[in-house]
C-alpha atoms as a PDB file:
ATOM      1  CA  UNK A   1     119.942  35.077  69.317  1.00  0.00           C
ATOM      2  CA  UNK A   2     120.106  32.998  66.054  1.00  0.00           C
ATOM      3  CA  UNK A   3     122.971  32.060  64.620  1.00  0.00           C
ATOM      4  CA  UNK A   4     123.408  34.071  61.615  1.00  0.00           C
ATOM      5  CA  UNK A   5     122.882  37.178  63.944  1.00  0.00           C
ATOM      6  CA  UNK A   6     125.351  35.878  66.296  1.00  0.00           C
ATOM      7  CA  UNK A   7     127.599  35.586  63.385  1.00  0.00           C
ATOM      8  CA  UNK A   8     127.173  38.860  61.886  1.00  0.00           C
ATOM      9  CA  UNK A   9     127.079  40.861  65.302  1.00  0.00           C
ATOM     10  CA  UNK A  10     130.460  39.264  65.671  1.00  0.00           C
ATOM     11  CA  UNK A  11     131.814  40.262  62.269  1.00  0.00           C
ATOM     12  CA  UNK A  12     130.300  43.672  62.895  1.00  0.00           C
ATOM     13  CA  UNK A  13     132.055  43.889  66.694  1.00  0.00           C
ATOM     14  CA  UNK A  14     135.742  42.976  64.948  1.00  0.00           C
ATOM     15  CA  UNK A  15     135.613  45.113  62.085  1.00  0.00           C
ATOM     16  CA  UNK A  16     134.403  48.244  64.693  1.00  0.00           C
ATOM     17  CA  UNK A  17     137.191  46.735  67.082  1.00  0.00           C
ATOM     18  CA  UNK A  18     140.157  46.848  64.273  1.00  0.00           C
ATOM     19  CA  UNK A  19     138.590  50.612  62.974  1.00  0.00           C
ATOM     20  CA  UNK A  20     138.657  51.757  66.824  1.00  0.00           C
ATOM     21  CA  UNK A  21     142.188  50.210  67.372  1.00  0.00           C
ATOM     22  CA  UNK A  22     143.565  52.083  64.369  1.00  0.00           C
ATOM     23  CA  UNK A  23     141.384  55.040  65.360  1.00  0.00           C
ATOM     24  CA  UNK A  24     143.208  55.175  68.919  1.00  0.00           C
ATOM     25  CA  UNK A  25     146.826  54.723  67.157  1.00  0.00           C
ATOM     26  CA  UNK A  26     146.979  56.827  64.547  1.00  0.00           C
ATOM     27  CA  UNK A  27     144.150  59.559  65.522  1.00  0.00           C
ATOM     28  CA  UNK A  28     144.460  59.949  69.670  1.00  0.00           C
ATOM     29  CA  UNK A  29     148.115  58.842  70.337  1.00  0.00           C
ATOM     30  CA  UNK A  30     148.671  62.994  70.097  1.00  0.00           C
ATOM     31  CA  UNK A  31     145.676  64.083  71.263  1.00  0.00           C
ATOM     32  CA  UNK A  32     144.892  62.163  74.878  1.00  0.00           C
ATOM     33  CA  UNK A  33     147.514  61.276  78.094  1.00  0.00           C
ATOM     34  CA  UNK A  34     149.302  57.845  78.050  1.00  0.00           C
ATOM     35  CA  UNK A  35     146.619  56.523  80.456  1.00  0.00           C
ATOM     36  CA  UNK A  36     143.209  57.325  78.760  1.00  0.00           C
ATOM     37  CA  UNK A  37     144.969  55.966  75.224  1.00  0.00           C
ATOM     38  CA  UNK A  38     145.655  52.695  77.590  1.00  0.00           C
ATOM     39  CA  UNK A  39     141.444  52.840  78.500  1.00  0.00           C
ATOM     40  CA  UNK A  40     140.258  52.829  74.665  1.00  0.00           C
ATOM     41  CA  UNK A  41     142.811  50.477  73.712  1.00  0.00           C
ATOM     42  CA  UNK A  42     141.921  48.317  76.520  1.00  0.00           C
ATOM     43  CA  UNK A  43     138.123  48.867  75.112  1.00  0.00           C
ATOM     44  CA  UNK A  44     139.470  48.072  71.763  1.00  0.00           C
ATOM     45  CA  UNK A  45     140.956  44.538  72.792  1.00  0.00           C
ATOM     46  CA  UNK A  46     138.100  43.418  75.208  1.00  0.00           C
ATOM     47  CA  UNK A  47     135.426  43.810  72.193  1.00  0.00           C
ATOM     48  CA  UNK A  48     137.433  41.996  69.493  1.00  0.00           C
ATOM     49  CA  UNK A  49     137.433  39.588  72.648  1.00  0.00           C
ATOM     50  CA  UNK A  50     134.220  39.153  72.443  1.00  0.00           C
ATOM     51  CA  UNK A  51     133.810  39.534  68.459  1.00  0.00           C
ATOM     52  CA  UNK A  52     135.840  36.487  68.810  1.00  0.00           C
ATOM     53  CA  UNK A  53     133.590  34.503  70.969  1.00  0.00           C
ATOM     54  CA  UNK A  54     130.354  35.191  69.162  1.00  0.00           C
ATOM     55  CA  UNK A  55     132.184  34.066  65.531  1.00  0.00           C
ATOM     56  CA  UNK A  56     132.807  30.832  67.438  1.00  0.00           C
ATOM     57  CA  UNK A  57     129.084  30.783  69.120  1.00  0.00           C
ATOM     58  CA  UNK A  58     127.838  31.692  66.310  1.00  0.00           C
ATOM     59  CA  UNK A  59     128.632  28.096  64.926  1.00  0.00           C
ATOM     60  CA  UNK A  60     126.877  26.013  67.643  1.00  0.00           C
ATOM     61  CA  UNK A  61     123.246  25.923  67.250  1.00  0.00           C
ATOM     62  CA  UNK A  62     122.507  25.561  70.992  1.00  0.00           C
ATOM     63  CA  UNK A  63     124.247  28.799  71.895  1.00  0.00           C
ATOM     64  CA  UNK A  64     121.206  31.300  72.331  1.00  0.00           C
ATOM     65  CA  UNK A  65     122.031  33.055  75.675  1.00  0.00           C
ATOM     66  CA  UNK A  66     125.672  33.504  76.189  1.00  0.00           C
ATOM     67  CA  UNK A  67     125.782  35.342  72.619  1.00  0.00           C
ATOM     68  CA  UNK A  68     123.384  37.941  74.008  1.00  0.00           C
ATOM     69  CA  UNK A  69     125.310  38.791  77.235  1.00  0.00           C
ATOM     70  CA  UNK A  70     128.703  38.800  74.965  1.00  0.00           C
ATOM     71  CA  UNK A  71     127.125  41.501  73.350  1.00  0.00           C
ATOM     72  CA  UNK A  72     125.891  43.648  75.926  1.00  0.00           C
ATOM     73  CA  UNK A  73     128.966  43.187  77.900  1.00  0.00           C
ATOM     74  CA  UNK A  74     130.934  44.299  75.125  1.00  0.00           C
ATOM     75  CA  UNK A  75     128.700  47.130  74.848  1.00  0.00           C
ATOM     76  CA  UNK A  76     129.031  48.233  78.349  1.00  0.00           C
ATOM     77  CA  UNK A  77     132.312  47.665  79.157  1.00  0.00           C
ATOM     78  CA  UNK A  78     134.093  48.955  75.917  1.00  0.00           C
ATOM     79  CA  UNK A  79     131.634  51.583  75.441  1.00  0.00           C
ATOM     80  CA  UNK A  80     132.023  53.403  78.985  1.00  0.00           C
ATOM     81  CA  UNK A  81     135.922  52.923  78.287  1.00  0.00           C
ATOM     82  CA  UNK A  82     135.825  55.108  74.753  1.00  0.00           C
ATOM     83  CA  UNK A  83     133.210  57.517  76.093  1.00  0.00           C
ATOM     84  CA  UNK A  84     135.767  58.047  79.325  1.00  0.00           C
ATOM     85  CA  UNK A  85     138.807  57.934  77.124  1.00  0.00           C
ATOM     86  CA  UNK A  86     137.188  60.860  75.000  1.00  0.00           C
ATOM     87  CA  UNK A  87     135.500  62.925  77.556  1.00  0.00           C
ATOM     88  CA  UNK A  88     137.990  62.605  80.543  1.00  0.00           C
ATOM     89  CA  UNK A  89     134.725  61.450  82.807  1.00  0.00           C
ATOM     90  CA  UNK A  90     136.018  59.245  85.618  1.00  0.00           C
ATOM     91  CA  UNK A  91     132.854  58.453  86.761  1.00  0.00           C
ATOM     92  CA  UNK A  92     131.858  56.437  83.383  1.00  0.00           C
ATOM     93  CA  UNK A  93     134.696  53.761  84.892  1.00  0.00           C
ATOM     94  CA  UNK A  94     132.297  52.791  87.373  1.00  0.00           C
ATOM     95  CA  UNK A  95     130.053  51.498  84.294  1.00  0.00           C
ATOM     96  CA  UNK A  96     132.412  49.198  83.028  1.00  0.00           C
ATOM     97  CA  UNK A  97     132.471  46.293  85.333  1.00  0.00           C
ATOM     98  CA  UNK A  98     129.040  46.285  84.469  1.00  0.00           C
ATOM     99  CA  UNK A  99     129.990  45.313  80.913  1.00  0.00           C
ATOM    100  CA  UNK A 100     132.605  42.714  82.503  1.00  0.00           C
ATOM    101  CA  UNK A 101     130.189  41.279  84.860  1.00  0.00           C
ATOM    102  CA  UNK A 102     128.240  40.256  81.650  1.00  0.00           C
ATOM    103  CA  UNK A 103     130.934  39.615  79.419  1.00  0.00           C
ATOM    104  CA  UNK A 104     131.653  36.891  82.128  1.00  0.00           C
ATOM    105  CA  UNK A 105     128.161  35.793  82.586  1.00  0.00           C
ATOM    106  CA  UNK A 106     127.994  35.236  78.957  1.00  0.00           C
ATOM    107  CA  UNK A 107     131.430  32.845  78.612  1.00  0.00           C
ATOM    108  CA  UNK A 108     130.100  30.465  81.560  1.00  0.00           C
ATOM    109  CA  UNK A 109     126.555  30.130  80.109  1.00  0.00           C
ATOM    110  CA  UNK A 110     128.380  29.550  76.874  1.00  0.00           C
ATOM    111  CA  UNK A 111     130.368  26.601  78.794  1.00  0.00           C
ATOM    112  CA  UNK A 112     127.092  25.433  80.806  1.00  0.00           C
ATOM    113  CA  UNK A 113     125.343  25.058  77.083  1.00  0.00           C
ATOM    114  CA  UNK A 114     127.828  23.351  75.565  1.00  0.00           C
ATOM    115  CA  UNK A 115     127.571  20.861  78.524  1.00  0.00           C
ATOM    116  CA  UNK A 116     123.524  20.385  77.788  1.00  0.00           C
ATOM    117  CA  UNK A 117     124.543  19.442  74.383  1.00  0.00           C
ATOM    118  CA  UNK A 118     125.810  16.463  75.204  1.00  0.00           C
END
């Protein structure tokens, strides 16, 4: 991924991360149980996570594959967490380590490429 798109996939991933987070607080704190509001918030905090890292990657030129799996991890793993918040389907939770698995993936290949830089 270049860097501009690594940069503006990140700005993209916060801003969706801060409308979901106020989306959760002020539109589902009524509507769902204590511990589904806990699994979008959770989904909520884990993408700005990653939002994060790709505005940082997103100013190192040699960072082409961790920026990728940041994304899709973020994806995954916050995605399956709103989609079981709002439909109540347990089954979606067995998705999300998916999205963690590459989330991961994606902050050691970001430390293994900062290594080759030097």
């Amino acid at each position: 991924m270049t860097s501009s798109r690594t940069l503006r996939s990140g700005a993209i991933l916060a801003a969706l991360a801060v409308a979901l987070g106020a989306f959760a607080a002020h539109g589902l704190k009524a509507r769902l149980d204590a511990d589904l509001l806990a699994d979008f918030e959770t989904g909520a905090r884990y993408q700005m996570y990653a939002a994060l890292a790709l505005l940082a990657l997103g100013t190192q030129a040699n960072q082409r594959r961790a920026p990728l799996l940041l994304l899709a991890g973020a994806v995954i793993f916050s995605g399956s967490l709103y989609v079981l918040a709002l439909t109540g389907v347990k089954v979606l939770g067995a998705i999300t380590p998916i999205g963690g698995a590459l989330m991961i993936a994606g902050f050691v290949l970001a430390a293994l490429d900062v290594h080759k830089e030097r």
